[in-house]
Protein backbone atom coordinates (compact mmCIF):
# COMPACT_ATOMS: atom_id res chain seq x y z
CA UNK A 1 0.00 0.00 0.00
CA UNK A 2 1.31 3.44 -1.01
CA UNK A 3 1.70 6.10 1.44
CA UNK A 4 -1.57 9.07 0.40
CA UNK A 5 0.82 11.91 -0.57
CA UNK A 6 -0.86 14.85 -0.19
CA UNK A 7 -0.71 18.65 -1.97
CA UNK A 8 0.34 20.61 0.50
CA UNK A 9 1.24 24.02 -0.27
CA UNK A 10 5.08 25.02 0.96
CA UNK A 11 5.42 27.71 3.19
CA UNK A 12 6.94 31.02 1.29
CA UNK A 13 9.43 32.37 3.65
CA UNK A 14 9.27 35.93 1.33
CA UNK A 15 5.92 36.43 2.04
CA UNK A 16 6.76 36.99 5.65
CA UNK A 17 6.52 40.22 7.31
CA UNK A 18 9.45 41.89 9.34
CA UNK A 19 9.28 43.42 12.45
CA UNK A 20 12.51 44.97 13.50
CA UNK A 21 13.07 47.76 16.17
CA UNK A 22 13.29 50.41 14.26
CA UNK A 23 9.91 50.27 12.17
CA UNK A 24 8.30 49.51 15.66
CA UNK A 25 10.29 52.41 17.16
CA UNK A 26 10.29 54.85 14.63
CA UNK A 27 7.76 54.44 12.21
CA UNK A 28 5.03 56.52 11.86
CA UNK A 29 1.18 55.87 13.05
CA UNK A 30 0.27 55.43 9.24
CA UNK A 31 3.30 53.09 8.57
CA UNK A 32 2.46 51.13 11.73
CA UNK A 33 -1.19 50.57 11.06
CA UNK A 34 -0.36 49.36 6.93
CA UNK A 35 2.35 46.77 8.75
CA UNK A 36 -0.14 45.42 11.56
CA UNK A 37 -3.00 44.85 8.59
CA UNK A 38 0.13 42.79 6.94
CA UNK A 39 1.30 41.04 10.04
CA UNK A 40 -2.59 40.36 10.50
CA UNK A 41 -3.61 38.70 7.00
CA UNK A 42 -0.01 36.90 7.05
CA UNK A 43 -0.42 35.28 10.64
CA UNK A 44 -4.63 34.19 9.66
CA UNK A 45 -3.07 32.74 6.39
CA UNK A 46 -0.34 31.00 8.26
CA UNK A 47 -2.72 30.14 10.98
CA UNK A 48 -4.85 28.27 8.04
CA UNK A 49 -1.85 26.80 6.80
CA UNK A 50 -1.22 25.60 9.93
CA UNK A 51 -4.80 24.24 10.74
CA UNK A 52 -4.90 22.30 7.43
CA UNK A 53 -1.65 20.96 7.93
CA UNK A 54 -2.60 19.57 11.44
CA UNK A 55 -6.16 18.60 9.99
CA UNK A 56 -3.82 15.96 7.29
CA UNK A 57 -1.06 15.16 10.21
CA UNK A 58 -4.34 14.01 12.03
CA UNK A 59 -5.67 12.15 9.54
CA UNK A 60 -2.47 9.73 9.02
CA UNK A 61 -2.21 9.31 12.43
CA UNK A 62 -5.84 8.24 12.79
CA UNK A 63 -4.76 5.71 9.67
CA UNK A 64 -1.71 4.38 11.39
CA UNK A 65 -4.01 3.55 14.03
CA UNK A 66 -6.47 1.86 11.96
CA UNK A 67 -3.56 -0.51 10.30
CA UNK A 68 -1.87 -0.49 13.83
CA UNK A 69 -5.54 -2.34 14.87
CA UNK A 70 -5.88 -4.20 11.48
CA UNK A 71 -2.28 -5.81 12.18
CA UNK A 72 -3.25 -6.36 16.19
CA UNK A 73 -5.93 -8.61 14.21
CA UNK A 74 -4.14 -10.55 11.87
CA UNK A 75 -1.76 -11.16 15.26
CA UNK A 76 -4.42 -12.26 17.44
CA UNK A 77 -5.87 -14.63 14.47
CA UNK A 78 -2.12 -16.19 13.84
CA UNK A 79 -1.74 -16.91 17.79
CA UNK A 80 -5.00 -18.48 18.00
CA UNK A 81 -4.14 -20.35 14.78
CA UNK A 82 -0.64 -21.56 15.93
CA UNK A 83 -2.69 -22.76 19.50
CA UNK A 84 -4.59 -24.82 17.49
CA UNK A 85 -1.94 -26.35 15.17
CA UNK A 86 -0.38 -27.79 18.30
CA UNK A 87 -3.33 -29.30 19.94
CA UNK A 88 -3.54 -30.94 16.28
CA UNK A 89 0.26 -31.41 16.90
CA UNK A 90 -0.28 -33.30 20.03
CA UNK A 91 -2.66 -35.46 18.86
CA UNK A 92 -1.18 -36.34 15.79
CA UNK A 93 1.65 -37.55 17.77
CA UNK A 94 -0.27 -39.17 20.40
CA UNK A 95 -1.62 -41.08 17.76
CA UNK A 96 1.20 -42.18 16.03
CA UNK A 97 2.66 -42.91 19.16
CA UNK A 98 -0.45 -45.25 19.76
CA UNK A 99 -0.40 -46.81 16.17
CA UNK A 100 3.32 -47.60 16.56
CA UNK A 101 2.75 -49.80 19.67
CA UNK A 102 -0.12 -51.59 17.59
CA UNK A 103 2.28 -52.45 14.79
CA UNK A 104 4.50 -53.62 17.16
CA UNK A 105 1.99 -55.50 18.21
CA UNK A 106 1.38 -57.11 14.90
CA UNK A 107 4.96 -58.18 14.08
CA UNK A 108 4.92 -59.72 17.26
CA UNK A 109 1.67 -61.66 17.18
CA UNK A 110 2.69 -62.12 13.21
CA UNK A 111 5.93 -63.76 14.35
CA UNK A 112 4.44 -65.68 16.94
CA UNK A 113 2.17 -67.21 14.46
CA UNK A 114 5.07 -67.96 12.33
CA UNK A 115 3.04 -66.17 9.09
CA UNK A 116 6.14 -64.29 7.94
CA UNK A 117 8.25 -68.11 7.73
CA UNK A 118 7.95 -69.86 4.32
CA UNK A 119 5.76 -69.92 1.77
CA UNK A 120 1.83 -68.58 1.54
CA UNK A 121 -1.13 -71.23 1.04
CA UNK A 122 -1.46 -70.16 -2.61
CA UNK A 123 2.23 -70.70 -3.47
CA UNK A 124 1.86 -74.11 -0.94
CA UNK A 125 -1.34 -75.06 -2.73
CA UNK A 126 0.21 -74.44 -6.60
CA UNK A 127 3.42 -76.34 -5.47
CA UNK A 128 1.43 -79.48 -4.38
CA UNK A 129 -0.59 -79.22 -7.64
CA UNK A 130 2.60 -79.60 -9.60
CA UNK A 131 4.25 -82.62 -7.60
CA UNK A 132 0.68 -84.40 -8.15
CA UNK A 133 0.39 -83.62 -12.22
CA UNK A 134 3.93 -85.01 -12.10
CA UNK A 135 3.15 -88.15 -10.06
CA UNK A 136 0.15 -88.35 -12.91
CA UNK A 137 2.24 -87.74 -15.82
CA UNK A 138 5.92 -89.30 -15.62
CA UNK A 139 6.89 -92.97 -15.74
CA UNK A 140 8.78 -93.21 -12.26
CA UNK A 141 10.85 -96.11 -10.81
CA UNK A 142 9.72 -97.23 -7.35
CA UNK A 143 11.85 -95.41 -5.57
CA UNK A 144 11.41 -92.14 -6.86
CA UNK A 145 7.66 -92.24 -6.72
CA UNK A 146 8.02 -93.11 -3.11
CA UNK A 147 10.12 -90.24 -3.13
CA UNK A 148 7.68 -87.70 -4.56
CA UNK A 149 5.16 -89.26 -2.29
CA UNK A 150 6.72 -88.24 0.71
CA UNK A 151 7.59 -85.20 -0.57
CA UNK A 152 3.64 -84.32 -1.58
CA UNK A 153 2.70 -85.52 1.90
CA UNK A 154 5.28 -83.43 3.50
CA UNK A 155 3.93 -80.55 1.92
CA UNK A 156 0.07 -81.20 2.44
CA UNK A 157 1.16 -81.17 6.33
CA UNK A 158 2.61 -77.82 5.83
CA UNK A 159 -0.34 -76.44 4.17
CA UNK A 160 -2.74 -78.08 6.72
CA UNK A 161 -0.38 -76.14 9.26
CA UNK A 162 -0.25 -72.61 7.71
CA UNK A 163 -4.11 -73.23 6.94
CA UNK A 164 -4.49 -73.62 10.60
CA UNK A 165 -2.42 -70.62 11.45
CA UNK A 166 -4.43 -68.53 9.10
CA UNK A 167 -7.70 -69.55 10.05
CA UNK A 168 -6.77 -69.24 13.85
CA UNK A 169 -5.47 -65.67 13.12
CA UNK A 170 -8.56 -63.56 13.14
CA UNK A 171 -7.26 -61.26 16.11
CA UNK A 172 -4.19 -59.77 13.60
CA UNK A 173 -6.40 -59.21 11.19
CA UNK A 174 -8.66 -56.86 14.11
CA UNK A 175 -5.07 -55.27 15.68
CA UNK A 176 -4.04 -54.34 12.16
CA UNK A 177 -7.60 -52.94 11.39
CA UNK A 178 -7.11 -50.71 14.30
CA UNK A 179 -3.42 -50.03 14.02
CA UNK A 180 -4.47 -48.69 10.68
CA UNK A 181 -7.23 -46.45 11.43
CA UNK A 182 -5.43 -45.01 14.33
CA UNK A 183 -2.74 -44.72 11.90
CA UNK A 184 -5.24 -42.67 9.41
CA UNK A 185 -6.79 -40.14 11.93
CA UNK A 186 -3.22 -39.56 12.61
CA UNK A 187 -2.97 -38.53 9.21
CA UNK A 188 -6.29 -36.49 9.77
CA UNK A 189 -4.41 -34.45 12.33
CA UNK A 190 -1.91 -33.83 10.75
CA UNK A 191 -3.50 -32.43 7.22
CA UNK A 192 -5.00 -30.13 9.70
CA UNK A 193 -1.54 -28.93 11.46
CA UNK A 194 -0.41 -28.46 7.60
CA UNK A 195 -3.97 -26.47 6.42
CA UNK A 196 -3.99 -24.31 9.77
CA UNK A 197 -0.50 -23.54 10.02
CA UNK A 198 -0.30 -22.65 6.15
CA UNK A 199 -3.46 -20.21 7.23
CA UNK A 200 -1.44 -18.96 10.78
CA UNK A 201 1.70 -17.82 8.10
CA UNK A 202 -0.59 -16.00 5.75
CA UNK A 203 -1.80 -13.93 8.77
CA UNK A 204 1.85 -13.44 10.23
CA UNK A 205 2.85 -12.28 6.52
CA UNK A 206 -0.23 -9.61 6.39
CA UNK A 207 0.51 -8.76 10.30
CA UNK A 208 4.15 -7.95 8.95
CA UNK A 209 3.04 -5.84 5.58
CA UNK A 210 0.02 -3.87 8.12
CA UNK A 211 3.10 -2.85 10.93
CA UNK A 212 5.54 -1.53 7.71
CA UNK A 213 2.16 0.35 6.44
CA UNK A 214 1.93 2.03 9.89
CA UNK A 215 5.38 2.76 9.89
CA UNK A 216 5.08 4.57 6.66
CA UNK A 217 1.83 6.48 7.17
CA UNK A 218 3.43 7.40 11.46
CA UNK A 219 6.56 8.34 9.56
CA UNK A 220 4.36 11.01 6.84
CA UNK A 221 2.60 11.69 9.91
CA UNK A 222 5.62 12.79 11.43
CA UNK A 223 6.71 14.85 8.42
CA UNK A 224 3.36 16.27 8.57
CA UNK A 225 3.47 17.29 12.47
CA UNK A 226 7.03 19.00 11.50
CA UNK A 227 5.75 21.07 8.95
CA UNK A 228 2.39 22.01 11.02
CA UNK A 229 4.97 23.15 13.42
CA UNK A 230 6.47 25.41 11.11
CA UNK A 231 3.50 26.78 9.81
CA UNK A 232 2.17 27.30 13.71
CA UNK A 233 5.68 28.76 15.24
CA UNK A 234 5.50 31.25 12.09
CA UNK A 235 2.34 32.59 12.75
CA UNK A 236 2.74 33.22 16.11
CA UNK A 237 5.85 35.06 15.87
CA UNK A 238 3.47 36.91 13.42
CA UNK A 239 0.34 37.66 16.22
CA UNK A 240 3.63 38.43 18.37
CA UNK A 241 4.63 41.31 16.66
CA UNK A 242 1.15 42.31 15.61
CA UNK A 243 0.18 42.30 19.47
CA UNK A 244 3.52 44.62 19.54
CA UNK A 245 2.77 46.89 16.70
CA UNK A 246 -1.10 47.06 18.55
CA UNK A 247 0.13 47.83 21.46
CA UNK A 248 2.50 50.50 19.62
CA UNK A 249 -0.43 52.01 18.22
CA UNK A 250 -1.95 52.65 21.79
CA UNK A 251 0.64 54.61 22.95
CA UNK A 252 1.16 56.75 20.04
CA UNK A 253 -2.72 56.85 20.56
CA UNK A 254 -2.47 58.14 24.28
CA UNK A 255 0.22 60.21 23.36
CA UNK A 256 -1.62 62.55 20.86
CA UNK A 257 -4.28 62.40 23.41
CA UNK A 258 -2.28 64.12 25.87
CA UNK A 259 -0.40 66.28 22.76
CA UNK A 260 -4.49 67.38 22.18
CA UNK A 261 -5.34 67.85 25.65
CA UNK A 262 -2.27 69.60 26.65
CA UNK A 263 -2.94 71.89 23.57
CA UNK A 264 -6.66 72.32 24.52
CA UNK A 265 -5.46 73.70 27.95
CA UNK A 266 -2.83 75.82 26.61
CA UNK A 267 -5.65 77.50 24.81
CA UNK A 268 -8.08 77.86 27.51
CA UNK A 269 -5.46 79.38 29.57
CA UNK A 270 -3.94 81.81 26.51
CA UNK A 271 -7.90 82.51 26.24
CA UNK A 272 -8.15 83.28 30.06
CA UNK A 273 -5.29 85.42 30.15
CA UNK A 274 -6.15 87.81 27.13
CA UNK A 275 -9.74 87.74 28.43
CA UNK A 276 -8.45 89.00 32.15
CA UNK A 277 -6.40 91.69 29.81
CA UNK A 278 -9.77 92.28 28.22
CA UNK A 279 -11.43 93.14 31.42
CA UNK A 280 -9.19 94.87 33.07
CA UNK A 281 -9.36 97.03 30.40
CA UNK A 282 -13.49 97.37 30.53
CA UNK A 283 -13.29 98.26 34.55
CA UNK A 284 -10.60 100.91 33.23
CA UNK A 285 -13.28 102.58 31.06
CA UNK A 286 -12.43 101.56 28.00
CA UNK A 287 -14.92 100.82 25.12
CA UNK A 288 -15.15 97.10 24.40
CA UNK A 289 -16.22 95.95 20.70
CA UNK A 290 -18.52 92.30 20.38
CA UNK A 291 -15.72 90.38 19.91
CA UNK A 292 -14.05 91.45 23.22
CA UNK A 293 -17.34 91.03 25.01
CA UNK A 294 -17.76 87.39 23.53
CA UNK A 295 -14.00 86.67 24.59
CA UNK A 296 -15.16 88.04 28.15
CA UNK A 297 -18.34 85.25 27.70
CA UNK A 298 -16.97 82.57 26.70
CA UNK A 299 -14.24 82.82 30.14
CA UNK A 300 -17.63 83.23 32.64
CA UNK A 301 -15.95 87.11 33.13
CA UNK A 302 -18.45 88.87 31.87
């Protein structure tokens, strides 16, 4: 599985917007309120930057998770897998175990009953069938038909006796019967130890190829997370030095506030005085025109 690449836009160092001492220091209220609308829009576009850069970083690590869980599966399936391939295990060799001693058990009862010396009945029975046709069939002198007589009779007693054997040997045929079908659900087992552990290494290979996936996707992640932090750091040196700038602003605010209220009471006073002048000059007698008198009016003197 490929690592999702995604378009994410790099962050253009030139767009940034300097701060240094001097502007902050020395630059006038117009200048300062032009750079704070530029440290503004710079710091909400890094801010966005940043958020969608953070959503993506969030969204890898959520998939690492998800193949971090899908490979916990596979794990949990292969363990519970390889439990059962040796209980199978066990018994398979339990078995065989068992259907060894009952083989053993055959040889011995088979050697006992002497079935594994000489000849079978058939090759017995086909043997004395050829002595007789020859005792039919060839002109013998006395002595070698007495000869072949003994030697048919010798071998009717040997068939009589692995007849006997045979026909008395009904309990091998039961021991092998059940050596052999222990022998086969032995066999049973093990097809299933070779089915379920053949199914336990298909899970341990996808458990393997899920953990490299998460690696990939945490290590993007991680790329991701380095590159929301550069986004972030930058716009917050950015509401930094707008805060600055702001707070700039203020006090070149308050100080025209005093520069107009210091003027303001220069002026009432300059007002006062040439309005005292004014009056002083009406108690002396003198004629006063309507502007004096609305000088005098406007300082509560007349």
């Amino acid at each position: 599985m490929a690592v999702e690449k995604f378009d994410i836009k790099e962050l253009d160092v030139s767009k940034n917007v300097e701060l240094t001492d001097d502007k902050l220091e020395n630059g006038s209220k117009g200048q300062l309120i032009k750079l704070a609308g530029q440290l503004r829009d710079r710091r909400n576009e890094l801010n966005q930057m940043a958020s969608e850069r953070a959503s993506r970083r969030d969204e890898l690590n959520a998939k690492t998770r998800e193949k971090v869980d899908e490979a916990q599966e596979h794990r949990e399936k292969r363990d519970e897998l390889n439990e059962q391939v040796q209980e199978h295990k066990q018994k398979r060799n339990e078995l065989n175990a068992e259907a060894n001693e009952l083989f053993d058990k055959v040889e011995q009862m088979k050697q006992d009953l002497e079935l594994d010396d000489g000849k079978d009945l058939e090759e017995l029975k086909e043997e004395i069938e050829q002595l007789e046709f020859r005792q039919q069939t060839e002109v013998l002198s006395t002595e070698d038909e007495r000869e072949l007589i003994e030697k048919i009779e010798k071998k009717r007693e040997q068939y009589r006796e692995k007849k006997e054997k045979v026909e008395d040997s009904g309990e091998l045929e039961e021991l092998v019967e059940e050596a052999e079908a222990v022998r086969s659900e032995a066999s049973k087992h093990h097809q299933k130890v070779t089915e379920l552990a053949d199914k336990a290494q298909e899970h341990h290979n996808k458990m393997i190829e899920a953990y490299r996936e998460a690696d990939d996707i945490r290590d993007r992640a991680d790329e991701m997370h380095e590159l929301f932090v550069e986004a972030q750091e930058a716009a917050d040196r950015h509401h930094e030095d707008f805060v600055r700038v702001q707070k700039r602003l203020r006090e070149l605010d308050k100080k025209e506030e005093k520069q107009r209220k210091d003027s303001r009471a220069e002026q009432r006073e300059a007002a006062k005085k040439e309005a005292e002048e004014i009056y002083q000059k009406f108690k002396e007698g003198e004629t006063l025109d309507t502007e004096d008198l609305m000088k005098l009016q406007k300082t509560g003197l007349l």
